[in-house]
Protein backbone atom coordinates (compact mmCIF):
# COMPACT_ATOMS: atom_id res chain seq x y z
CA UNK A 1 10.23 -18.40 18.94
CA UNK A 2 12.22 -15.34 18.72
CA UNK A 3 13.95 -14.22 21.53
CA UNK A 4 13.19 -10.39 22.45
CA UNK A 5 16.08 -9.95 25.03
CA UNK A 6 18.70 -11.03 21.85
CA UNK A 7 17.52 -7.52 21.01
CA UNK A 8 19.73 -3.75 21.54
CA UNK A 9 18.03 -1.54 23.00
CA UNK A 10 19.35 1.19 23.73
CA UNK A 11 20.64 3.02 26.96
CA UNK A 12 16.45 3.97 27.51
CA UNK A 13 15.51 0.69 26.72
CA UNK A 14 13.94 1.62 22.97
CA UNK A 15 14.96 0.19 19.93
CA UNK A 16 13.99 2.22 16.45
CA UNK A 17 10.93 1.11 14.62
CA UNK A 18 10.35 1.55 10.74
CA UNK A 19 7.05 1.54 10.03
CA UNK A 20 5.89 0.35 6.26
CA UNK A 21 3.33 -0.06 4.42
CA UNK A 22 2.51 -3.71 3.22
CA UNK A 23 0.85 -2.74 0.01
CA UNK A 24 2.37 0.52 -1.20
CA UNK A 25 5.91 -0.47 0.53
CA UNK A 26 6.19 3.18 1.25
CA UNK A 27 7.46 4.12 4.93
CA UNK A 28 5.08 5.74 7.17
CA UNK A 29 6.68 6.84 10.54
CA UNK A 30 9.75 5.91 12.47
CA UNK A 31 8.66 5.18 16.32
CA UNK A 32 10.35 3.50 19.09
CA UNK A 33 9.19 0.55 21.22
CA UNK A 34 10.50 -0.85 24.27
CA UNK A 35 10.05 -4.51 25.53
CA UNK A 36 6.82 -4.20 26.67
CA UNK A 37 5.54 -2.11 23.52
CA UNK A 38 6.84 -4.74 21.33
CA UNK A 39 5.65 -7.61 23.57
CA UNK A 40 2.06 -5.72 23.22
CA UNK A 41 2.70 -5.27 19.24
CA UNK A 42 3.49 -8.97 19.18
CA UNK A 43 0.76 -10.48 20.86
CA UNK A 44 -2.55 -7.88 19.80
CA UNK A 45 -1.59 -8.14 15.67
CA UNK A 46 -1.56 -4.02 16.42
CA UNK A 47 1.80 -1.65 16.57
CA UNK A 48 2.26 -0.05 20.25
CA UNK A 49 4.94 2.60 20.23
CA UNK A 50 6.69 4.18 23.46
CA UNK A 51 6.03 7.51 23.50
CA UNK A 52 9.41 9.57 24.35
CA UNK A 53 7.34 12.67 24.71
CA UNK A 54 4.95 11.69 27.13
CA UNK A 55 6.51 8.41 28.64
CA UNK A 56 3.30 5.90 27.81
CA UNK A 57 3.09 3.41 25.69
CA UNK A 58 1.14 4.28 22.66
CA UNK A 59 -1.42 2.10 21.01
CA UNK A 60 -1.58 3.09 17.44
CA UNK A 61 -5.48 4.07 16.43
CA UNK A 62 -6.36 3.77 20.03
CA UNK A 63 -8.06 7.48 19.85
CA UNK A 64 -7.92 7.64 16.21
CA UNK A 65 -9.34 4.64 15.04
CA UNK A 66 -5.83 4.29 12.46
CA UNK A 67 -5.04 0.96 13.54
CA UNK A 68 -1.74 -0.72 12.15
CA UNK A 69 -2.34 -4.57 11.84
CA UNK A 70 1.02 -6.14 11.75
CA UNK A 71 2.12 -8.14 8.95
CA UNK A 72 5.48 -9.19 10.52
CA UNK A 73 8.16 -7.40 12.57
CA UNK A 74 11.93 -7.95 11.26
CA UNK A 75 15.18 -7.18 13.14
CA UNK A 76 18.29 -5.75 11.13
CA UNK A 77 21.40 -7.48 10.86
CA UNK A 78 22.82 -5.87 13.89
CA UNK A 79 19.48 -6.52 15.80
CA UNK A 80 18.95 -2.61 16.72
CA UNK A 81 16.71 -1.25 14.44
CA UNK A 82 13.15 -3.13 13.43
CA UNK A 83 11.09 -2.78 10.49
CA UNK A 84 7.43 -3.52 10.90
CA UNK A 85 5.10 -3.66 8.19
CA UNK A 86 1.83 -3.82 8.44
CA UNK A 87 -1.71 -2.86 6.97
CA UNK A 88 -3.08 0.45 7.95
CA UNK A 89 -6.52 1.60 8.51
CA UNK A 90 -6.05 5.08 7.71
CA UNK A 91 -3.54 7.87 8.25
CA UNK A 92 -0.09 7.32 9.65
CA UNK A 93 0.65 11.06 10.75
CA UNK A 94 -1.42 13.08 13.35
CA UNK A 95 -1.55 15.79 10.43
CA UNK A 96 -3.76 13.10 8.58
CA UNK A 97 -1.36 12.38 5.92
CA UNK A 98 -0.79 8.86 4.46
CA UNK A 99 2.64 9.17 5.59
CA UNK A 100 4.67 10.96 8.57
CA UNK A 101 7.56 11.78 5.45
CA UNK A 102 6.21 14.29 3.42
CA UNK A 103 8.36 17.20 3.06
CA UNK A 104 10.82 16.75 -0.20
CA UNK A 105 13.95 18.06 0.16
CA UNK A 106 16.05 16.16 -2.50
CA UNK A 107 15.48 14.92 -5.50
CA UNK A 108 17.87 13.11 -8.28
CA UNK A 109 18.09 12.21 -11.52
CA UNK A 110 16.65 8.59 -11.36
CA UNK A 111 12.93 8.27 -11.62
CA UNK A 112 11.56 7.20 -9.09
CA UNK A 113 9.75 3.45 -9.53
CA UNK A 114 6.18 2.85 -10.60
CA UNK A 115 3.64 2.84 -8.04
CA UNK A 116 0.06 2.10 -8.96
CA UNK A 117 -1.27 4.40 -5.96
CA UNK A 118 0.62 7.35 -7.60
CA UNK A 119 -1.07 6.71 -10.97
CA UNK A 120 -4.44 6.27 -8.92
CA UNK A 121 -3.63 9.42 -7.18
CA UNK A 122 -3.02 10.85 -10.48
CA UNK A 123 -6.37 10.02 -12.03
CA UNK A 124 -8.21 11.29 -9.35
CA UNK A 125 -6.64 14.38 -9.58
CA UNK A 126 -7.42 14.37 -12.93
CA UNK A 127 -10.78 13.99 -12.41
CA UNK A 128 -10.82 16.66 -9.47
CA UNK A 129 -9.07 19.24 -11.19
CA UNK A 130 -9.21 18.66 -14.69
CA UNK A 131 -6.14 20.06 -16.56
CA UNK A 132 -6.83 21.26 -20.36
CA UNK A 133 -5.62 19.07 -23.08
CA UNK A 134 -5.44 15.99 -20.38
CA UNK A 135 -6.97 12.48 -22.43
CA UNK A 136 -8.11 11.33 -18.68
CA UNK A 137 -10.01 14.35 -17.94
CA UNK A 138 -11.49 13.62 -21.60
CA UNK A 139 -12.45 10.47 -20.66
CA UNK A 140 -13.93 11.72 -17.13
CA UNK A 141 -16.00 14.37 -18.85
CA UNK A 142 -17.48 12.05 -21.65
CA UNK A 143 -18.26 9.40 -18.52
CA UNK A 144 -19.30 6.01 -18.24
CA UNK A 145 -20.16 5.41 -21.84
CA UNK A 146 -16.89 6.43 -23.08
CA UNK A 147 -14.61 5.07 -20.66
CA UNK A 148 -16.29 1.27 -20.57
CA UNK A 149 -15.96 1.45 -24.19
CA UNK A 150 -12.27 2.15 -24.13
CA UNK A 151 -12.08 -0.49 -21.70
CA UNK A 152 -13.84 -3.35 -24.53
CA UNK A 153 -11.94 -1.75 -26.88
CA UNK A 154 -8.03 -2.51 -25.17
CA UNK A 155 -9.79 -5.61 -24.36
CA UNK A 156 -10.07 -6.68 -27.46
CA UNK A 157 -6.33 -5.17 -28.04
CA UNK A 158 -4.89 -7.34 -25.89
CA UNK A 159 -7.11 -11.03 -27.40
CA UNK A 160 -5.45 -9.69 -30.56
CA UNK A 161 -2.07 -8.88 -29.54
CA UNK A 162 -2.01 -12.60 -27.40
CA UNK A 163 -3.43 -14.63 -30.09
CA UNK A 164 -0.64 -13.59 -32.29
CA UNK A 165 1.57 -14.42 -29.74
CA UNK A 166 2.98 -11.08 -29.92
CA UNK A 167 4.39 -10.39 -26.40
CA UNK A 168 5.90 -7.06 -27.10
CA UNK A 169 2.24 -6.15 -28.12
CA UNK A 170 0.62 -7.90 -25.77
CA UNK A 171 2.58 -6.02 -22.93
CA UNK A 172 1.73 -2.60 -24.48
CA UNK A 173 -2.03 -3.57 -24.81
CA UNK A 174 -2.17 -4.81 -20.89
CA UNK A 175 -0.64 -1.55 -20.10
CA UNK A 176 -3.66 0.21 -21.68
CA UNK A 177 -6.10 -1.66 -20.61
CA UNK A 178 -5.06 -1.41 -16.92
CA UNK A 179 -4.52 2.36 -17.23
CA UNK A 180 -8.05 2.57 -18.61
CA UNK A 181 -9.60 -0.41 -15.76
CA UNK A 182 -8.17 2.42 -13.25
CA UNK A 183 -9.89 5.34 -14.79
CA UNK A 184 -13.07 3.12 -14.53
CA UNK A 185 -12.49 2.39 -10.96
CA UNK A 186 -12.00 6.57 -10.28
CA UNK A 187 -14.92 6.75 -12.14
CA UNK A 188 -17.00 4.51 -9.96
CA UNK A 189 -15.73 5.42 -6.75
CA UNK A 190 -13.38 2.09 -6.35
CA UNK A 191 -9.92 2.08 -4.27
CA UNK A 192 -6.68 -0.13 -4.90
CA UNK A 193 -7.27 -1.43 -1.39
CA UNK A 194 -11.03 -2.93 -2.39
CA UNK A 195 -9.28 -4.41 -5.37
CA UNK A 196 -6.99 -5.77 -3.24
CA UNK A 197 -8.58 -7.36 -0.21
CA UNK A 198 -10.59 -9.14 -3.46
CA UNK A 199 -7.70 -10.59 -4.64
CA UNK A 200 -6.52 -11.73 -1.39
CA UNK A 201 -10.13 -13.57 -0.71
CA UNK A 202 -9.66 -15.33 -3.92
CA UNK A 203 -6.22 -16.24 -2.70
CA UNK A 204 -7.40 -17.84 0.59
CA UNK A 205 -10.33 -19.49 -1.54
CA UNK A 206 -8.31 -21.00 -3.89
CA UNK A 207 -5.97 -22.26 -0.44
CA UNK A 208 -8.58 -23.79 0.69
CA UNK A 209 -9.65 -25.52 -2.33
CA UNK A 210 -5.60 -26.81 -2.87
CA UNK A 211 -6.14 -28.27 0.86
CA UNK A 212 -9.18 -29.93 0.08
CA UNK A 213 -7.94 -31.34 -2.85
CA UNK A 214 -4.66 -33.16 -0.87
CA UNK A 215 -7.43 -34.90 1.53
């Protein structure tokens, strides 16, 4: 069992918190917590923040209903920082963004890495605001029809592609077919977190079975 007092806090008794996102790894807010917030954190499954402006602690989602269910709380190598990522049941910021970081104010050369919830966020503002000459709005206007045709059709792209045990192909026709399984889940109203908590069922199914199967 860890041992909280082998933490730094500081002179107020707060150590920094990093707060992340378990499925989109982006970072949400940075709070603080003292030894009781953390204790709190540690034993509810729920982040609980100090409050430096109003000197409470501060049960995240407690008014809101934005819970944070904590995935797993790590110290840094000098033991004065903590990252905590959990699952979130809606907005981070008390503006009701996803995130407390928002504001850009740098930006270099290097692309930034693929996220699927920016392409989803993409598609849906395609859909939203349609943009002329945009092959997603196409799809989105034609509807239904067209799009779960595309979807057979890179379907049978990628049986093609595999059979021939052409893995460059095959890679190019999996990237079309997911792009055009995420227009269909725009289409019909589906989030990457539904798609996910599926997954993870299946995962703890499939668990269970593997236990089973060592009785």
């Amino acid at each position: 069992m860890f041992d909280i007092d082998s933490l730094k806090f500081d002179e107020k008794g707060l150590i920094p918190a990093v707060v992340v996102d378990s499925a989109s790894r982006k970072v949400l807010t940075v709070a603080y917590m003292n030894k009781e917030s953390l204790q709190i954190s540690m034993e509810r499954g729920l982040t609980c923040f100090w409050s430096r402006s109003r000197g409470v602690l501060w049960l995240k989602g407690e008014t809101s209903g934005n819970y944070q269910h904590i995935i797993s709380i790590t110290a840094d190598c000098d033991r004065d920082a903590l990252v905590v990522e959990v699952v979130k049941d809606g907005p981070a910021c008390h503006l009701g963004t996803d995130s407390c970081f928002n504001e850009v104010i740098y930006e270099g050369e290097t692309p930034p890495a693929f996220q699927y919830e920016a392409l989803m966020e993409l598609l849906r503002g395609r859909k939203e605001n349609p943009p002329e000459g945009s092959y997603t709005s196409y799809l989105f206007e034609k509807g239904m029809d067209k799009i779960l045709k595309k979807v057979g059709e890179e379907c049978t792209e990628v049986i093609i592609a595999a059979k021939d045990n052409d893995k460059p192909n095959t890679l190019y026709e999996l990237g079309d077919l997911a792009y055009h399984a995420m227009v269909l889940m725009v289409e019909m109203g589906l989030s990457l977190d539904e798609l996910k908590a599926e997954l993870a069922s299946r995962h703890v199914i499939d668990h269970k079975v593997k236990q089973e199967k060592m009785k």
